[in-house]
Protein backbone atom coordinates (compact mmCIF):
# COMPACT_ATOMS: atom_id res chain seq x y z
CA UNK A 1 93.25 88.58 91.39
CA UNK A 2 95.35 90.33 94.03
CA UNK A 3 98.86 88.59 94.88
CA UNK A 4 100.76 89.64 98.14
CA UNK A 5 104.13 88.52 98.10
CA UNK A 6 106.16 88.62 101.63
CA UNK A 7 102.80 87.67 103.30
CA UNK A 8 104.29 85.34 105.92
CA UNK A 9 105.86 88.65 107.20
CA UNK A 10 104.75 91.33 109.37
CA UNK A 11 104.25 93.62 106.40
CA UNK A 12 102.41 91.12 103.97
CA UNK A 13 100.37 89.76 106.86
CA UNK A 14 98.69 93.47 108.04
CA UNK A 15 98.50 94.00 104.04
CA UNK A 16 96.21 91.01 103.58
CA UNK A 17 94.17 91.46 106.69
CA UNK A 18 93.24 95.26 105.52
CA UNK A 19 92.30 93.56 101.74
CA UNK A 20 90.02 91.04 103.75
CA UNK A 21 88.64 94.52 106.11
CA UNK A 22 88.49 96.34 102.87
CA UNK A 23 85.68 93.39 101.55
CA UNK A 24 87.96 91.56 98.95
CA UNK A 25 86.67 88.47 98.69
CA UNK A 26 89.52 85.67 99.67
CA UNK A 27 88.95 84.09 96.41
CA UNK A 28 90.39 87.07 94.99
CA UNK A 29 93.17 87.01 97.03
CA UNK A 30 96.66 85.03 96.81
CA UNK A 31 99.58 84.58 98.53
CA UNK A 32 103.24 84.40 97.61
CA UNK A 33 105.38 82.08 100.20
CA UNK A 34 108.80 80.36 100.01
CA UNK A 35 107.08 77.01 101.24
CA UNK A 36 103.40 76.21 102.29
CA UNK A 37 104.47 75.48 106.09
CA UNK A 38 104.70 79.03 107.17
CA UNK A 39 101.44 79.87 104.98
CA UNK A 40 99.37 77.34 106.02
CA UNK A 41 96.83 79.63 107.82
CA UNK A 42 96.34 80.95 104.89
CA UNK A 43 95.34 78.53 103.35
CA UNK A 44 92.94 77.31 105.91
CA UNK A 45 91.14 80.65 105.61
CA UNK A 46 90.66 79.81 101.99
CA UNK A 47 93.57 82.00 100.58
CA UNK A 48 95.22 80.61 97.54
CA UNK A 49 98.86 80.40 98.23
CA UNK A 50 101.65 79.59 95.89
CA UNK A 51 104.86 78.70 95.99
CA UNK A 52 107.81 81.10 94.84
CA UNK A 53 111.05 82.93 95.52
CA UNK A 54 112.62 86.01 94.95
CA UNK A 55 116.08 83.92 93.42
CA UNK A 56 113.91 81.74 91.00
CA UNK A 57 112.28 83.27 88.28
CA UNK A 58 110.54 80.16 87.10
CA UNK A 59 108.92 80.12 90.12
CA UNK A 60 107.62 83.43 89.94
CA UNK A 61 106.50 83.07 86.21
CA UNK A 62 104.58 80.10 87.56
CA UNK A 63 103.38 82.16 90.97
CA UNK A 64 102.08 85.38 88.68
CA UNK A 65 100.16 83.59 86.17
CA UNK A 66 96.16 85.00 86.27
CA UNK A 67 97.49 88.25 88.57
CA UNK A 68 96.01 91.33 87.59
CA UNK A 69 97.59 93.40 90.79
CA UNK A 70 100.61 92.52 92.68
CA UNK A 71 101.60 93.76 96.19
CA UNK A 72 105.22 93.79 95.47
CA UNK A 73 106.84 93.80 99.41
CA UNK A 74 110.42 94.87 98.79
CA UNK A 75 113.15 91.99 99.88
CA UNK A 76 114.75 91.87 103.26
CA UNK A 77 118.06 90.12 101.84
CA UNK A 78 119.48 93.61 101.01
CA UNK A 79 122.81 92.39 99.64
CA UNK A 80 121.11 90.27 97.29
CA UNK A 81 117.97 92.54 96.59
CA UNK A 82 118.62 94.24 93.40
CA UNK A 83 119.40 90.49 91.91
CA UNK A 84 115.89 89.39 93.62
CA UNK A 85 113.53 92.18 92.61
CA UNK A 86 114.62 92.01 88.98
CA UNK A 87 113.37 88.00 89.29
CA UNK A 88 110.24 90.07 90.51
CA UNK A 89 109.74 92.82 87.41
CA UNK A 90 110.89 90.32 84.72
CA UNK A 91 108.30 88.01 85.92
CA UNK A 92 105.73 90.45 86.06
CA UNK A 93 105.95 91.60 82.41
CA UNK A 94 106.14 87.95 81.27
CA UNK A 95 103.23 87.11 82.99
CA UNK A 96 100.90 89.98 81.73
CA UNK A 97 100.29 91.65 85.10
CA UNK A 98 98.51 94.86 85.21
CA UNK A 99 99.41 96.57 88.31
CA UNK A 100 102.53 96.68 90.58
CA UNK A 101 102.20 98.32 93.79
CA UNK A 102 105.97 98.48 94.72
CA UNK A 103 107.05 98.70 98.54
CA UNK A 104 109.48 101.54 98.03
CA UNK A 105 111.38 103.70 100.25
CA UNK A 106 111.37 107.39 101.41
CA UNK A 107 113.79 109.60 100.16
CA UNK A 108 114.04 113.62 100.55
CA UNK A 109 116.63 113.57 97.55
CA UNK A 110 118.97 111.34 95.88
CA UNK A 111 122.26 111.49 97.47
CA UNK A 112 125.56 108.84 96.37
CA UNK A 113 126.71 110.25 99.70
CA UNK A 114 123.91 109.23 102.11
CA UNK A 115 124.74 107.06 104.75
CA UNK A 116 121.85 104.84 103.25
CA UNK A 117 122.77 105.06 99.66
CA UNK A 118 123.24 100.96 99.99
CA UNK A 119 119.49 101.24 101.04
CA UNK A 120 118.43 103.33 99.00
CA UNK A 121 120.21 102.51 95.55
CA UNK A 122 118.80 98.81 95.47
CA UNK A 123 114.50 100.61 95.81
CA UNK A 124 116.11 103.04 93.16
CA UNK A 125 116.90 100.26 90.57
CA UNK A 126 113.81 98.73 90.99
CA UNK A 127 111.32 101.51 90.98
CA UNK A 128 113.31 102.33 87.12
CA UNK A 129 113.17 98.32 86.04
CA UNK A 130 109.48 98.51 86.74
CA UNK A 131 108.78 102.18 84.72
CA UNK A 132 110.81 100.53 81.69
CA UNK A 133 108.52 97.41 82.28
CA UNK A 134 105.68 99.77 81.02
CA UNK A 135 103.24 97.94 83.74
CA UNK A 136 101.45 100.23 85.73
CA UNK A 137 102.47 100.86 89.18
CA UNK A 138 102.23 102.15 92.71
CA UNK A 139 105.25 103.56 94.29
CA UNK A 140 104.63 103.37 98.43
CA UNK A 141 107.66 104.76 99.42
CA UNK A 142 107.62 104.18 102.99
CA UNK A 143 109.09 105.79 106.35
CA UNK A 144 111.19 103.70 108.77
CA UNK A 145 108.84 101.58 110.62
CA UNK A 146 107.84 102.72 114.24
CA UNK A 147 107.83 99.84 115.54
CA UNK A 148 111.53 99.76 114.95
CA UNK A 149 111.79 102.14 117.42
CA UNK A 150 111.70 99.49 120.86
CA UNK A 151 114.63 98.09 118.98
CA UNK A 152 116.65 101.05 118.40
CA UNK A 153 116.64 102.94 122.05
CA UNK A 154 117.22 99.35 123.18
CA UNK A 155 115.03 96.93 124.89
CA UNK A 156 116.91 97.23 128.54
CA UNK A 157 116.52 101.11 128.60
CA UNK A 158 114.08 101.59 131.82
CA UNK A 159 117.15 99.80 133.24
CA UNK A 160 119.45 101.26 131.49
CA UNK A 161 117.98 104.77 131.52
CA UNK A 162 120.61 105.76 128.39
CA UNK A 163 119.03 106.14 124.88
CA UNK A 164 122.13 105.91 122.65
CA UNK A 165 122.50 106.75 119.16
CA UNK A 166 124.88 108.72 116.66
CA UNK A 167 121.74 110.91 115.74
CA UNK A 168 122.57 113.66 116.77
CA UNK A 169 119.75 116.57 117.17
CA UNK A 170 117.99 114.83 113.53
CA UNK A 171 114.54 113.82 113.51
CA UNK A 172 112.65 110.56 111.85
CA UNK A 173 109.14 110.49 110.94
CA UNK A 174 108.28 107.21 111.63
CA UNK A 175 105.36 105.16 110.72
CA UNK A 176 103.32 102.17 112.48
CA UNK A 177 103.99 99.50 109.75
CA UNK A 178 100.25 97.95 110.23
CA UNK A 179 98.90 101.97 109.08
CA UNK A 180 101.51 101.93 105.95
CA UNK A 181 100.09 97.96 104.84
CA UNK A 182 96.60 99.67 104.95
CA UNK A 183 97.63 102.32 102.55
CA UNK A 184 98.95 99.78 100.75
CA UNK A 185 95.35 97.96 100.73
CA UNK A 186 93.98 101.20 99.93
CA UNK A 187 95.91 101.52 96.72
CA UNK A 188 94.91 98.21 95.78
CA UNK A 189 91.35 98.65 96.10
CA UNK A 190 90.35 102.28 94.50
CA UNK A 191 91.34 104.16 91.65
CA UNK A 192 93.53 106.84 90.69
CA UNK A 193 97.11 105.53 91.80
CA UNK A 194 98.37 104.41 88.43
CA UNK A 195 101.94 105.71 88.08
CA UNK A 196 102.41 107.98 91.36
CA UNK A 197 104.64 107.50 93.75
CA UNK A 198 103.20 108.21 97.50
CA UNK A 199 105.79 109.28 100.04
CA UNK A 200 104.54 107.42 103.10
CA UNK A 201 105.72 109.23 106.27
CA UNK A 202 104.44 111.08 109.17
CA UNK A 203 104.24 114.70 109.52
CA UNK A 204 105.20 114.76 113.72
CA UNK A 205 108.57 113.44 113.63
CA UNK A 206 110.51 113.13 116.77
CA UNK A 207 114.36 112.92 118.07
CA UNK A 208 115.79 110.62 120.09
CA UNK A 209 116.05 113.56 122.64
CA UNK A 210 112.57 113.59 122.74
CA UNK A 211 111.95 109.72 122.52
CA UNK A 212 113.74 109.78 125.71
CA UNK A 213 111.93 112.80 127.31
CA UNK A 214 108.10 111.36 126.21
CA UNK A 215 109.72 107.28 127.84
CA UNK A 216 110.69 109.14 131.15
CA UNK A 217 107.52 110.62 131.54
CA UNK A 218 105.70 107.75 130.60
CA UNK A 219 107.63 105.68 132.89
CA UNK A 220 107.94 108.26 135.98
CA UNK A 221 112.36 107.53 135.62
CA UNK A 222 115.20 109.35 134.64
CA UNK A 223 116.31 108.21 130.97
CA UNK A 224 118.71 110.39 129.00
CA UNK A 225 119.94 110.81 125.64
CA UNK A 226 123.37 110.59 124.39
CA UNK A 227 124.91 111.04 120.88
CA UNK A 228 128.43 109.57 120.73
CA UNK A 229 130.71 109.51 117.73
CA UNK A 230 129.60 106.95 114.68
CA UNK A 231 132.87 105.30 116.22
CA UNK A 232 132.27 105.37 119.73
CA UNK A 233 128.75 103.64 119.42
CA UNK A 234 129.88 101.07 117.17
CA UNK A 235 132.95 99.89 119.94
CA UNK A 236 129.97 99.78 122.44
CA UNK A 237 128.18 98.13 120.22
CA UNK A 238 130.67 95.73 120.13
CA UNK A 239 131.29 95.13 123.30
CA UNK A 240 127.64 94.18 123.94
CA UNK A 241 127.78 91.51 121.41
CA UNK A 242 125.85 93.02 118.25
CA UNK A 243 126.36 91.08 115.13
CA UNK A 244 128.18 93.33 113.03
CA UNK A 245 125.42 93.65 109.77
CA UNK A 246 123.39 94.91 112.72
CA UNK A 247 125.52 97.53 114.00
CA UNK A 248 126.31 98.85 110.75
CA UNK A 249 122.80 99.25 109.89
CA UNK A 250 121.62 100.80 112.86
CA UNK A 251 124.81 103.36 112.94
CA UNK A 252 123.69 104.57 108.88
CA UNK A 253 120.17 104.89 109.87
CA UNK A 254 121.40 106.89 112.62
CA UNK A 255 123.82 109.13 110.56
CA UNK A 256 120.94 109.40 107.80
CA UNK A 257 118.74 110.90 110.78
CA UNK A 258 121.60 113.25 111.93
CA UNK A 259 122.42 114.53 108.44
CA UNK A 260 118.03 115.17 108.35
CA UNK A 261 117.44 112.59 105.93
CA UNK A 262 114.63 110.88 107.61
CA UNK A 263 112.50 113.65 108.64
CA UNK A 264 110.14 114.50 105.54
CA UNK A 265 106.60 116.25 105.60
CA UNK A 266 104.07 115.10 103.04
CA UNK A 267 99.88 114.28 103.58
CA UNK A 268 99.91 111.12 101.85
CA UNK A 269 99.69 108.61 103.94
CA UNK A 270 96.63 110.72 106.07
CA UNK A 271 95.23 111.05 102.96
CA UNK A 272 95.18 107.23 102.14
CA UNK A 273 94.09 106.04 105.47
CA UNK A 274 91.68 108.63 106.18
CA UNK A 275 93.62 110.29 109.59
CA UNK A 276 96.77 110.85 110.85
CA UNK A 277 99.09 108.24 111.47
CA UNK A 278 99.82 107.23 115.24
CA UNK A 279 102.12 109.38 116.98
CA UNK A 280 104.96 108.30 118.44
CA UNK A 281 104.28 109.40 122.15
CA UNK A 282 101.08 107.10 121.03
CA UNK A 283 103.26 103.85 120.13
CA UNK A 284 105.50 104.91 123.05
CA UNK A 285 103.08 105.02 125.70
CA UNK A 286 101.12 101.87 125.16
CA UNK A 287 104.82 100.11 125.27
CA UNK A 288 106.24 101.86 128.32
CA UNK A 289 103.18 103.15 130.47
């Protein structure tokens, strides 16, 4: 038995549609949820779904019972994560399951100064709970999704024609999240992956420079890119009416791509899927042309 937890999110929903591709049989598949109204599809396609959460561990003892691989989709509550995913591993090893196929992150090197150490540290602690566990596991230690991208030039910008970010000239190699939950699916259904860890990211990585250079000649007008202070962006920021967890995030993603953090060159993920991932001119063009 497979169990996907997150699967009432964009992630866990791609990674259960590539199991069903794949041939797994929906008998063999399960899904974690917080409450049956958002997973009732699921259900209908004859997917068993229980009912468990990240803050209660008796829950999850309950959930994992008869799971011999778990799809283990990191937490989105990232103040509260470390707390969560230790629910997650503890659970796990109580419950006698084989294989944990952790939703990691990318990292080029371990740094307390990185602008997303707070990211970072929380995938760090979990990745070690789960090796001390003595389970098997998967790490997928995945790029920034692409299809963050919209969200970080800003949705107004053929109006605006101003990409702004405190990037600098630093590149990210971004990943469609639908090609990283098919790795994922991958892992889960062939052999070989106990105890690696799979840096997930793609090998043409691209500047907001040239995010802005691909959009204006998608779009036939004039957009620009400009790289203000860390200080400067958040006041504008500001001004515009960003909550503030939102600003902060997107300014230490940004200073993680200036200081080259984000830009990493590995054959993984091609390797899993069986081609290269989607370009970004690809993702950019359907969206703008």
């Amino acid at each position: 038995m497979i169990l996907v937890t997150g699967a009432t999110g964009e992630f866990g929903k791609h990674a259960v549609q590539q199991l069903m591709k794949k041939g797994v049989n929906v008998s063999d598949i399960s899904i974690l949820s917080r409450g049956m109204e958002k997973a009732n599809n699921y259900k209908e396609d004859g997917i068993t779904v229980k009912i468990g959460d990240y803050t209660n561990y008796d829950s999850l003892v309950k959930a994992f019972k008869g799971v011999d691989k778990l799809l283990f989709v990191s937490s989105s509550e990232i103040e509260n994560r470390a707390e969560q995913h230790q629910n997650v591993v503890k659970a796990a090893k109580a419950t006698g399951v084989k294989h944990i196929v952790y939703t990691s992150f990318m990292r080029k090197q371990e740094r307390d100064n990185s602008a997303i150490a707070f990211l970072q540290d929380s995938h760090l602690k979990t990745e070690k709970w789960i090796i001390e566990s003595g389970i098997t596991y998967t790490f997928l230690q995945n790029a920034t999704y692409l299809d963050m991208l919209p969200m970080f030039i800003g949705e107004q910008v053929l109006e605006t024609g101003v990409i702004m970010q405190p990037a600098g000239n630093g590149k990210s190699s971004l990943v469609l999240r639908q090609e990283l939950a098919e790795a994922a699916a991958v892992v889960l259904t062939s052999e070989g992956h106990e105890n690696k860890a799979y840096p997930l990211v793609n090998n043409q990585a691209i500047s907001y420079n040239e995010v802005a250079e691909i959009i204006a000649e998608i779009s036939g007008k004039d957009i620009t890119y400009q790289s203000p202070s860390s200080e400067e962006y958040q006041a504008a920021l500001k001004n515009y009416g960003v909550p503030d967890e939102y600003i902060g995030l997107f300014t230490a993603f940004s200073i993680a791509q200036s200081n080259g953090e984000l830009e990493m060159s590995d054959n993984s993920l091609e390797k899993l899927i069986g081609r290269k991932p989607t370009t970004a001119k690809d993702f950019l063009t359907k969206i703008y042309a």
